[in-house]
C-alpha atoms as a PDB file:
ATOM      1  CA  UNK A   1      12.895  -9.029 -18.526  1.00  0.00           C
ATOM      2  CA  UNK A   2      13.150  -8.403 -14.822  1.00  0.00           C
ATOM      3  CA  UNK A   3      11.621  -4.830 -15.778  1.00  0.00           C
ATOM      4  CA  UNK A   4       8.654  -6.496 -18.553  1.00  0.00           C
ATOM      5  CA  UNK A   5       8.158  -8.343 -14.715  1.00  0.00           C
ATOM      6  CA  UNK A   6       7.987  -5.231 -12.719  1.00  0.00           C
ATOM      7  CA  UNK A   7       5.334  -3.393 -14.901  1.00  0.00           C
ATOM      8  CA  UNK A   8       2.912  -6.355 -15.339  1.00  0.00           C
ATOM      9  CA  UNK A   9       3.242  -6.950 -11.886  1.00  0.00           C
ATOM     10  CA  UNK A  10       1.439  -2.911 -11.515  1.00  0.00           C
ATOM     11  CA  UNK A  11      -1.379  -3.891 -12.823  1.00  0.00           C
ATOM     12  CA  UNK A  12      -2.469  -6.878 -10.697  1.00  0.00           C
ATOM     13  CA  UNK A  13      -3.590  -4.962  -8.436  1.00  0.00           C
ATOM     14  CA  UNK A  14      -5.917  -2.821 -10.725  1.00  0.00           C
ATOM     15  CA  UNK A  15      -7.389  -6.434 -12.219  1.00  0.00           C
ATOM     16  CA  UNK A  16      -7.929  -7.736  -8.317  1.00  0.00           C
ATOM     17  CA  UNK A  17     -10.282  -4.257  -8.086  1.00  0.00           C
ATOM     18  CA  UNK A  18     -12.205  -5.286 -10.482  1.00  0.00           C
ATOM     19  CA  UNK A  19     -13.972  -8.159  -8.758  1.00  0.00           C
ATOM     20  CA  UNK A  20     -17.120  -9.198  -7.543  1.00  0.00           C
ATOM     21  CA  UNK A  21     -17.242  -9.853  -3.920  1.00  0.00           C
ATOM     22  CA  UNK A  22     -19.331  -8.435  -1.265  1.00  0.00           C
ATOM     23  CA  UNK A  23     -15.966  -6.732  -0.057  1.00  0.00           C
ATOM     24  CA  UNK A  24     -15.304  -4.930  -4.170  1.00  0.00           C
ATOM     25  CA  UNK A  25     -19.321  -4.066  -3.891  1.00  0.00           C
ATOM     26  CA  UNK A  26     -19.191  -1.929  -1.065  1.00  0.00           C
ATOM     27  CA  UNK A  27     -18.888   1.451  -1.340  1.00  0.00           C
ATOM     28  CA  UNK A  28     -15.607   3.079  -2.117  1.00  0.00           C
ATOM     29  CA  UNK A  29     -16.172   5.941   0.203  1.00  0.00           C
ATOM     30  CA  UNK A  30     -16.770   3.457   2.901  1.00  0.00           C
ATOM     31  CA  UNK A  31     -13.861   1.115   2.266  1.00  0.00           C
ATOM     32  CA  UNK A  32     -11.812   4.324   2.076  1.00  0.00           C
ATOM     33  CA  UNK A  33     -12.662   5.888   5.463  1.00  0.00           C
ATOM     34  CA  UNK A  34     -12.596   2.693   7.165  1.00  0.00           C
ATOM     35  CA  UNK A  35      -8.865   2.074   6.044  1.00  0.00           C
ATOM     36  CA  UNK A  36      -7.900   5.060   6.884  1.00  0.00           C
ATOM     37  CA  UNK A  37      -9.160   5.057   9.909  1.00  0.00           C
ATOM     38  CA  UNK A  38      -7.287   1.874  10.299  1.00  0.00           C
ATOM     39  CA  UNK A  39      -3.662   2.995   9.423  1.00  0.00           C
ATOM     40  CA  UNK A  40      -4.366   5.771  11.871  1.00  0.00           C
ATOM     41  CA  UNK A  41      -5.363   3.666  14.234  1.00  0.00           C
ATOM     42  CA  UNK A  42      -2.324   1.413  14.162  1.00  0.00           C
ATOM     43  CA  UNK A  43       0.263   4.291  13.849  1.00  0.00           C
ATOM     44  CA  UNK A  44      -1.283   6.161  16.696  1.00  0.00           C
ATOM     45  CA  UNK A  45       0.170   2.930  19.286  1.00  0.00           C
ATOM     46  CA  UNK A  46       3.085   3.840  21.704  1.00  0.00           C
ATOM     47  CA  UNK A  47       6.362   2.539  19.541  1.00  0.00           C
ATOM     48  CA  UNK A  48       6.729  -0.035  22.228  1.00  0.00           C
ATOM     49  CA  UNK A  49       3.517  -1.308  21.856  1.00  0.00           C
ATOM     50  CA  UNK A  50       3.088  -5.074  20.656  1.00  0.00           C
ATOM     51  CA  UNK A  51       0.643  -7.124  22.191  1.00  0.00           C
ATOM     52  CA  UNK A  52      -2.038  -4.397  21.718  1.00  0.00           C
ATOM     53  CA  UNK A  53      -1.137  -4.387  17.546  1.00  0.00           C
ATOM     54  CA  UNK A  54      -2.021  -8.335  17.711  1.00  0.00           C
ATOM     55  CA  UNK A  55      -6.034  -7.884  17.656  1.00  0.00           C
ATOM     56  CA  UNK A  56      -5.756  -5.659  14.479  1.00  0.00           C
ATOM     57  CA  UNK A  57      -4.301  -8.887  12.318  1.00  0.00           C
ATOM     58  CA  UNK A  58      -7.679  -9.500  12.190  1.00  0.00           C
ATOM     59  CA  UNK A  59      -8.833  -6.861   9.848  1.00  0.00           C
ATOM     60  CA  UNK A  60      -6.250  -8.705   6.867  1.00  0.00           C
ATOM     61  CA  UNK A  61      -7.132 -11.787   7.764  1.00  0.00           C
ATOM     62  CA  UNK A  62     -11.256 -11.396   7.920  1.00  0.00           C
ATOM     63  CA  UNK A  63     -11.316  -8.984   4.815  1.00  0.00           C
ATOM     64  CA  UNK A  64      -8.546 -11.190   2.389  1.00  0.00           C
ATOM     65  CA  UNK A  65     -10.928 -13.929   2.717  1.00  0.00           C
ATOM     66  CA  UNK A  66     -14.095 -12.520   1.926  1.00  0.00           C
ATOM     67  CA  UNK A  67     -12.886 -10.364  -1.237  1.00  0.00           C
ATOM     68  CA  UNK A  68     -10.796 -12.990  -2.770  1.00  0.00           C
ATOM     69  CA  UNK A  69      -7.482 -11.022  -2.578  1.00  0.00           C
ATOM     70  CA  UNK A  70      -4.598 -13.900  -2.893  1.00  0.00           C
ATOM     71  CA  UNK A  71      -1.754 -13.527  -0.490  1.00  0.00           C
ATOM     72  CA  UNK A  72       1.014 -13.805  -2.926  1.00  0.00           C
ATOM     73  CA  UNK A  73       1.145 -10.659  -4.691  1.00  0.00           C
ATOM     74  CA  UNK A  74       0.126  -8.822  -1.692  1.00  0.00           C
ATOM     75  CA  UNK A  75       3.159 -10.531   0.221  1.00  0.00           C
ATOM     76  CA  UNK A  76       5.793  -9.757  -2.377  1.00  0.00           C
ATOM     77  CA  UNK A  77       5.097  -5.665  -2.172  1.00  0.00           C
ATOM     78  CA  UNK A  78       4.646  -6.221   1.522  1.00  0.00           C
ATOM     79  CA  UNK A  79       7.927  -7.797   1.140  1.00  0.00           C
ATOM     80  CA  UNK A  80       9.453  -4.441  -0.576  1.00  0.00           C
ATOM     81  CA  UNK A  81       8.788  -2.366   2.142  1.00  0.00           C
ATOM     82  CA  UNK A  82       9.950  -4.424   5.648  1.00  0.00           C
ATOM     83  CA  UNK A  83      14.095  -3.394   4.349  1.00  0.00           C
ATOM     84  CA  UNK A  84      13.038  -0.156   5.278  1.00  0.00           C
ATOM     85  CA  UNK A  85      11.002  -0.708   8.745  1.00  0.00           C
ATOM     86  CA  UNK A  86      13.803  -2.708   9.356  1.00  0.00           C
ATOM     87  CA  UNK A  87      16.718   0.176   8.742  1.00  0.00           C
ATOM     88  CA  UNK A  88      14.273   2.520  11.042  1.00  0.00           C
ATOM     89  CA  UNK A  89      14.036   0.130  13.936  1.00  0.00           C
ATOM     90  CA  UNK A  90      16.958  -1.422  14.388  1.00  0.00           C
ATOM     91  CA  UNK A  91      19.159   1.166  15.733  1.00  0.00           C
ATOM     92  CA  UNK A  92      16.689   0.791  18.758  1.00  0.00           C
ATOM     93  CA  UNK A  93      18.948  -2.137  19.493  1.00  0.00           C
ATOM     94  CA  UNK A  94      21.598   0.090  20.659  1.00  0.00           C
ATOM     95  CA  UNK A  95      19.818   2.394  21.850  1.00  0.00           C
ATOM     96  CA  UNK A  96      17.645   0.827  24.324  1.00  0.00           C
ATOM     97  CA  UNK A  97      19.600  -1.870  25.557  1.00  0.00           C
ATOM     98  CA  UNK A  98      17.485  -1.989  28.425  1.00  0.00           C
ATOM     99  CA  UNK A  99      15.126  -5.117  29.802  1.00  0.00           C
ATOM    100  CA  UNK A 100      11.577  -4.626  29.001  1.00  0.00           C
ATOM    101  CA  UNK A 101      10.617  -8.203  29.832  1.00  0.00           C
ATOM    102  CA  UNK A 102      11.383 -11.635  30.045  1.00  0.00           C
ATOM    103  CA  UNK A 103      10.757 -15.181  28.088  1.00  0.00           C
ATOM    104  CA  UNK A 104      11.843 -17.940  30.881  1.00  0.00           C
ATOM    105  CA  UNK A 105      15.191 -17.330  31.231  1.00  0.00           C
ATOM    106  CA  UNK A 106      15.898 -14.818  28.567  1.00  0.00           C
ATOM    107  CA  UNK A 107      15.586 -11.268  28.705  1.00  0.00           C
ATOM    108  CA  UNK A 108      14.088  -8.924  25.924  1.00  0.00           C
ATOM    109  CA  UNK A 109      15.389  -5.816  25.402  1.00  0.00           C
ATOM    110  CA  UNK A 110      13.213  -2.436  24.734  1.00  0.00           C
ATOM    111  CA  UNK A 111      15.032  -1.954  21.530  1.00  0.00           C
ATOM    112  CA  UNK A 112      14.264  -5.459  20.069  1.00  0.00           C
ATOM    113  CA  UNK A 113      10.123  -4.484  21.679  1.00  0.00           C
ATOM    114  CA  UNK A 114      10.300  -1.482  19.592  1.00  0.00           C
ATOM    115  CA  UNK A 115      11.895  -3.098  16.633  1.00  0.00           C
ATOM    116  CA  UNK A 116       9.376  -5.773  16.593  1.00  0.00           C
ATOM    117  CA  UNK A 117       6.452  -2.757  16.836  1.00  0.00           C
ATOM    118  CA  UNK A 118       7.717  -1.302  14.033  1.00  0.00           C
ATOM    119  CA  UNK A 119       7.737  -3.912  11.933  1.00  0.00           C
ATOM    120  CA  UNK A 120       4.540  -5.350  12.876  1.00  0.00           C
ATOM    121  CA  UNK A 121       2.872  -1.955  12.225  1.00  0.00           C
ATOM    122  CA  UNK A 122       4.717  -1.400   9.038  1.00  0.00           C
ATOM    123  CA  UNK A 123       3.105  -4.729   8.234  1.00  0.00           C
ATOM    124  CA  UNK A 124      -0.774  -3.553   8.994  1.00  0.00           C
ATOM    125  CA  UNK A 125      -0.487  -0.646   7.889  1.00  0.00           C
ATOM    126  CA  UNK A 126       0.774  -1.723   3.982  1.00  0.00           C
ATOM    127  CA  UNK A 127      -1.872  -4.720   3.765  1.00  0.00           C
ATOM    128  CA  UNK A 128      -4.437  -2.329   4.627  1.00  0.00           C
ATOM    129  CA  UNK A 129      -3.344   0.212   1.756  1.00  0.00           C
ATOM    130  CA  UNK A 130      -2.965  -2.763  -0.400  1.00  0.00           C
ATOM    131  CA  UNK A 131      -6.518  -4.098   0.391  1.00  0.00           C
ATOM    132  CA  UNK A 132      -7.680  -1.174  -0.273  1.00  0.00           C
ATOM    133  CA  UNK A 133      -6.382  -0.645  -3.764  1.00  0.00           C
ATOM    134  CA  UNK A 134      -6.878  -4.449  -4.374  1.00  0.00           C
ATOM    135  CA  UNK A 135     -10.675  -4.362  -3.658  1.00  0.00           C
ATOM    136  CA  UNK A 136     -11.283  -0.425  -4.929  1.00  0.00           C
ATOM    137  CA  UNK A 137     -10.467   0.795  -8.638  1.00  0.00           C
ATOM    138  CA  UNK A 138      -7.879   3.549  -7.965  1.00  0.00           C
ATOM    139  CA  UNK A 139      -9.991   5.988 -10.091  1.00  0.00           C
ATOM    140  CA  UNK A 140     -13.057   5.418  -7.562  1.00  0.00           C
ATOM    141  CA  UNK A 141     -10.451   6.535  -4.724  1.00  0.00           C
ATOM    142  CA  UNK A 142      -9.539   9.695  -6.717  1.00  0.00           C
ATOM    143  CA  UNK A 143     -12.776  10.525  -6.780  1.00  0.00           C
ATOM    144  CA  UNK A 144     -13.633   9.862  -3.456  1.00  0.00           C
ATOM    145  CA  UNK A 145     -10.690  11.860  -2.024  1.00  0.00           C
ATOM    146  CA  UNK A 146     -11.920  15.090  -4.296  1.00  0.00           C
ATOM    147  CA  UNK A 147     -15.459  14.286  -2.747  1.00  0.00           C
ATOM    148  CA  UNK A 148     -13.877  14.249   0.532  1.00  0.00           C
ATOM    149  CA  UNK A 149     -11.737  18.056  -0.024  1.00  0.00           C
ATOM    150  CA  UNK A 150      -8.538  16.598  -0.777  1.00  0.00           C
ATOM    151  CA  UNK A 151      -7.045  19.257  -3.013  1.00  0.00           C
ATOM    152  CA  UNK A 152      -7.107  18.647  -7.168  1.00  0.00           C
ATOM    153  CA  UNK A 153      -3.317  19.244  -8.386  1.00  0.00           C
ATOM    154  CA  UNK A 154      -2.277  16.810  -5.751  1.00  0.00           C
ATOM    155  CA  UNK A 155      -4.773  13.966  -6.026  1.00  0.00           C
ATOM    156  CA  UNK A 156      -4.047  14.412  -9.949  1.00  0.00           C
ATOM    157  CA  UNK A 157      -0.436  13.605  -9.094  1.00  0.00           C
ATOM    158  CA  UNK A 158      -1.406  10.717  -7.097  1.00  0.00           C
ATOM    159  CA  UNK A 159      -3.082   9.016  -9.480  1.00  0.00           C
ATOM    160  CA  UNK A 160      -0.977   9.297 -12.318  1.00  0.00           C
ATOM    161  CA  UNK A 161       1.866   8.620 -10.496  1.00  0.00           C
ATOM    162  CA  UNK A 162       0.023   5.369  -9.528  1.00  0.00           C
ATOM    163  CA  UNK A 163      -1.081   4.756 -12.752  1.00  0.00           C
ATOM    164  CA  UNK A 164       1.577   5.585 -15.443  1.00  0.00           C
ATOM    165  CA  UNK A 165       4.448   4.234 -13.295  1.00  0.00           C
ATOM    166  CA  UNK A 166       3.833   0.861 -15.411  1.00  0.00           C
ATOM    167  CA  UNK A 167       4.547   3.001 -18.497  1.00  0.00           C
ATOM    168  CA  UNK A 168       7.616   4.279 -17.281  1.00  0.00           C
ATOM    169  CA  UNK A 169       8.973   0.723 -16.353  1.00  0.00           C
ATOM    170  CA  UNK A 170       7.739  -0.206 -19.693  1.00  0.00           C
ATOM    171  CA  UNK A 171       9.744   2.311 -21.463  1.00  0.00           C
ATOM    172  CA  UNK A 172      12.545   1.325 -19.591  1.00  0.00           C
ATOM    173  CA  UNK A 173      12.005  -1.702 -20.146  1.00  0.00           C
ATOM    174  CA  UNK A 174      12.484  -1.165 -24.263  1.00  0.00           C
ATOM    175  CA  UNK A 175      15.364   0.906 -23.920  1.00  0.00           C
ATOM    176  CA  UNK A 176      17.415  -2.066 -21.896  1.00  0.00           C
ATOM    177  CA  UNK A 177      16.466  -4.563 -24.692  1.00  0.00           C
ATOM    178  CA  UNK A 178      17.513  -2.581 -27.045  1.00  0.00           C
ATOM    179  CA  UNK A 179      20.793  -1.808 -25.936  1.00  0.00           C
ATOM    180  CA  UNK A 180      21.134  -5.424 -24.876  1.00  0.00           C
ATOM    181  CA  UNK A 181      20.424  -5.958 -28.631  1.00  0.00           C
ATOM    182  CA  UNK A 182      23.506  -3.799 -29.656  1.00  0.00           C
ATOM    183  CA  UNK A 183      25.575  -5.227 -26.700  1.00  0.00           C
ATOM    184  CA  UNK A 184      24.747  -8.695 -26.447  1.00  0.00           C
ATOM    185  CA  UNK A 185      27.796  -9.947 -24.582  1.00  0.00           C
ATOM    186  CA  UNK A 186      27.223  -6.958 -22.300  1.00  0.00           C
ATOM    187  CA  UNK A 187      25.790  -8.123 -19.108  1.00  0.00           C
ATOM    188  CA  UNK A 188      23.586  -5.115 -17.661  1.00  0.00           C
ATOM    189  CA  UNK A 189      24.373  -1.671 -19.038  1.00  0.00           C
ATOM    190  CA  UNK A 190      27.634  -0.008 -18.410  1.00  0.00           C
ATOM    191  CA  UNK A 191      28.196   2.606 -15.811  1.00  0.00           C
ATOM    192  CA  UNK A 192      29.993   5.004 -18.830  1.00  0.00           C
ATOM    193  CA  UNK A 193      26.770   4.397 -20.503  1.00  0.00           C
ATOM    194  CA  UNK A 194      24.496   5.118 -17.593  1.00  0.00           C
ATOM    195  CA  UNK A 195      24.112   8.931 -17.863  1.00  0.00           C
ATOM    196  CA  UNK A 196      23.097   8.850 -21.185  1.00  0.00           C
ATOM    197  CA  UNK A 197      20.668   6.001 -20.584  1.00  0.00           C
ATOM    198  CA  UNK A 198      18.357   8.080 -17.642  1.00  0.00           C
ATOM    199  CA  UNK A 199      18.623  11.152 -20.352  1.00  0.00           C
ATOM    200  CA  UNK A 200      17.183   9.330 -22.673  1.00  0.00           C
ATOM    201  CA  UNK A 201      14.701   7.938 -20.439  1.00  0.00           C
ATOM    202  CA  UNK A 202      13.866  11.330 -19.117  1.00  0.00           C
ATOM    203  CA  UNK A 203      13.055  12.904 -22.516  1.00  0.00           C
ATOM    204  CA  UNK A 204      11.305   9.550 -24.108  1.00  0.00           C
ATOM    205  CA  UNK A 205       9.059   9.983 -20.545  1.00  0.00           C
ATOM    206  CA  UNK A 206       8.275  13.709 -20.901  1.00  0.00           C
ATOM    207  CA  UNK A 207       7.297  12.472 -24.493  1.00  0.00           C
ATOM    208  CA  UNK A 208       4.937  10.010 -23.780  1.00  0.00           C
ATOM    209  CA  UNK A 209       3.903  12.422 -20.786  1.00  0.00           C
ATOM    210  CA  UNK A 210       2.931  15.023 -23.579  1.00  0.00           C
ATOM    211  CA  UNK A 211       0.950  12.622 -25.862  1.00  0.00           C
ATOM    212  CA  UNK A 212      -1.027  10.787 -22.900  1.00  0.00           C
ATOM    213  CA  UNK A 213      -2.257  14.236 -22.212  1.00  0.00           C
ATOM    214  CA  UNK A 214      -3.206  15.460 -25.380  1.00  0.00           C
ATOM    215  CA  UNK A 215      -5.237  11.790 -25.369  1.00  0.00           C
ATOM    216  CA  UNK A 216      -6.633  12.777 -22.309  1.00  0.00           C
ATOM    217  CA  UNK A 217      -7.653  16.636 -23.277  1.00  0.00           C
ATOM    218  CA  UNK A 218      -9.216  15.240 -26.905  1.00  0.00           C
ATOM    219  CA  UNK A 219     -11.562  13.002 -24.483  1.00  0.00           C
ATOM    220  CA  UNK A 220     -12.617  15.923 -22.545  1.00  0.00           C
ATOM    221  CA  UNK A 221     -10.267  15.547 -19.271  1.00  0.00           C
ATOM    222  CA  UNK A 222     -10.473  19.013 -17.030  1.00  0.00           C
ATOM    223  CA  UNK A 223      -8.204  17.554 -14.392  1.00  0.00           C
ATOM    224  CA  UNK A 224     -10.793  15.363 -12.465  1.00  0.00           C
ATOM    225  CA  UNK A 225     -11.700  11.433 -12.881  1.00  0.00           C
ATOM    226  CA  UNK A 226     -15.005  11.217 -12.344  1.00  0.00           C
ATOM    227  CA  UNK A 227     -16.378   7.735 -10.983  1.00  0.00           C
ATOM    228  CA  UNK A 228     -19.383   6.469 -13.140  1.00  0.00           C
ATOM    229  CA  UNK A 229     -20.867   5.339 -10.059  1.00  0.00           C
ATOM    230  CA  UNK A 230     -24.244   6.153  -9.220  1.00  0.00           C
ATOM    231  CA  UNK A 231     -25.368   4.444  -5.945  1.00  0.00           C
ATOM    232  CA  UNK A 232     -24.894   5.753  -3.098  1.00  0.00           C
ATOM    233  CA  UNK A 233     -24.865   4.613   0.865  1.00  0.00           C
ATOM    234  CA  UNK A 234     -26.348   1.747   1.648  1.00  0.00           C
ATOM    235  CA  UNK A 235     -27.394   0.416   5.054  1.00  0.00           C
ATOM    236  CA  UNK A 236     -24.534  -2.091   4.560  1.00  0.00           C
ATOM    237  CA  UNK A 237     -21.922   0.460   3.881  1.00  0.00           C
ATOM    238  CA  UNK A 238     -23.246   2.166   7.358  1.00  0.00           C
ATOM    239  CA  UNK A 239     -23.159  -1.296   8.935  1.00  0.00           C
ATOM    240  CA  UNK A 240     -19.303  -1.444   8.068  1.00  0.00           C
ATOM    241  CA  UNK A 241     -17.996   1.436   8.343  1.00  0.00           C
ATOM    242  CA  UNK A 242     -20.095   2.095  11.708  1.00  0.00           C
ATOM    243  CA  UNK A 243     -18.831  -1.354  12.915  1.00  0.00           C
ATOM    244  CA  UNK A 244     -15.505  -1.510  12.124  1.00  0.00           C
ATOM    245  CA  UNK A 245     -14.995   2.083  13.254  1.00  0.00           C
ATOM    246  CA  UNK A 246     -16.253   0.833  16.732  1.00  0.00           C
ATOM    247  CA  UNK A 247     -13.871  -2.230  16.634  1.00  0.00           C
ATOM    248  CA  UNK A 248     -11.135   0.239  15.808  1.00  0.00           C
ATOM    249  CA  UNK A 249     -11.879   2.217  18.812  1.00  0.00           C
ATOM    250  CA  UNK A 250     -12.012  -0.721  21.022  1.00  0.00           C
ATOM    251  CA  UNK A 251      -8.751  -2.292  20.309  1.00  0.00           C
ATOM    252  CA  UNK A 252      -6.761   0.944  20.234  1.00  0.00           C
ATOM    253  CA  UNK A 253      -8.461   1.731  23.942  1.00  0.00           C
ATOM    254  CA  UNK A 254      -9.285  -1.804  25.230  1.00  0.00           C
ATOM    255  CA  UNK A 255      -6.249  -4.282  25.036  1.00  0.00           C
ATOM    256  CA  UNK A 256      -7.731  -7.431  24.132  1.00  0.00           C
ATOM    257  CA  UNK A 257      -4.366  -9.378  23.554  1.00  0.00           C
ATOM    258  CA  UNK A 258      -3.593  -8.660  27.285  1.00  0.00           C
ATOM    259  CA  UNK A 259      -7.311  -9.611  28.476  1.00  0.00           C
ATOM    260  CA  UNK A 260      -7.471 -12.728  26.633  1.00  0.00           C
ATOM    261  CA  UNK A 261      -3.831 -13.613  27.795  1.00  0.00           C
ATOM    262  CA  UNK A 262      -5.160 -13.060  31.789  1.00  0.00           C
ATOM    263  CA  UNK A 263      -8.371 -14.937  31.016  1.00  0.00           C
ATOM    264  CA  UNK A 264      -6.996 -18.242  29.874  1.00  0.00           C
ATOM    265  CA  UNK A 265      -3.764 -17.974  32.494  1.00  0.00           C
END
């Protein structure tokens, strides 16, 4: 059931696209650049870098509003992908056992700094991919990464990696009732039986593989999703993508954590 779970839980994301708020009306291109331009933005800080990170909590917290996105099922994959932040960063511990600062009486080590970077850019950086996909039909991102040069065979990857991953859980998913069905005392599947399992899951994959594509060829596929969209820039999608890329400048040049801290002291 835990895998039934799994593969709903892909397409939430793909329903939350599909909404109506000034954020889902903008254009894709524009939402696009402006996220990238964001995760680039927050990777390019030094990895001891934390109070200058803080301003760009803004760009979750102003956009999740206005489109609608809940926090929940954003949370949960964020959730997914600290465990390995975490395993990257905290060797720094050892490493640099060193005093970068101290609160009162305690001291703070560079390690734990850089650990604490780490994860707080590992956390920007995944709600901003999320937000993206959860306010921008994934098909209206392949095509705007083919507009933008990105090369065919691997944005074609991309997306149906993205988008038949649900199918694979699915089909796992079938397979581990069924042999729960023939094993019903059987808690899990056995590790004798495991090989065989993934072999079976392999070849019932490159089977459905096969017939998706012949689906796709009879409706005239050539390798490229096409958006159906027709509009292009507005003055709005300059406005954002002019303004935000001018926030993003300031906060990665200007830190406003450490101004703000100076003005109220």
């Amino acid at each position: 059931m835990n895998l039934y779970k799994a593969a709903a839980g892909m397409d939430t994301l793909e329903r939350l696209a599909l909404g109506t708020s000034p954020v889902h009306r903008l254009h894709p291109r524009a939402k696009l650049l402006t996220a990238c331009g964001y995760v680039v933005t927050v990777i390019s800080f030094p990895s001891g870098q934390v109070s200058g990170l803080m301003p760009f909590l803004l760009y979750p917290a102003v956009l999740m509003p206005l489109s609608g996105t809940p926090y929940k099922p954003l949370l949960g994959r964020l959730l997914a992908a600290l465990p390995f932040a975490l395993m990257g960063g905290i060797s720094n511990l050892f490493l640099l056992p060193e005093t970068a600062l101290y609160l009162g009486p305690w001291g703070v080590s560079t390690g734990m700094v850089s650990l604490v970077s780490i994860l707080l850019k590992t956390l920007l950086t995944v709600f901003g991919v999320l937000l993206l996909i959860a306010t921008t039909p994934f098909f209206e991102i392949s095509w705007q990464l083919t507009r933008l040069g990105i090369p065919k065979i691997l944005n074609l990857q991309l997306l149906m990696t993205y988008r038949y991953i649900s199918v694979l859980l699915g089909e796992a998913a079938a397979m581990v009732t069924a042999y729960s069905l023939r094993s019903p005392a059987q808690k899990g599947i056995k590790m004798q039986d495991m090989g065989s399992f993934l072999g079976q899951l392999i070849l019932r994959s490159f089977d459905r593989a096969e017939r998706v594509y012949h689906a796709m060829q009879c409706r005239g596929f050539d390798g490229i999703c096409r958006s159906t969209r027709q509009q292009g820039f507005r003055l709005v999608d300059y406005g954002y993508t002019l303004g935000l890329g001018i926030a993003l400048g300031v906060f990665r040049f200007f830190n406003a954590s450490v101004f703000l801290g100076r003005l109220i002291g």
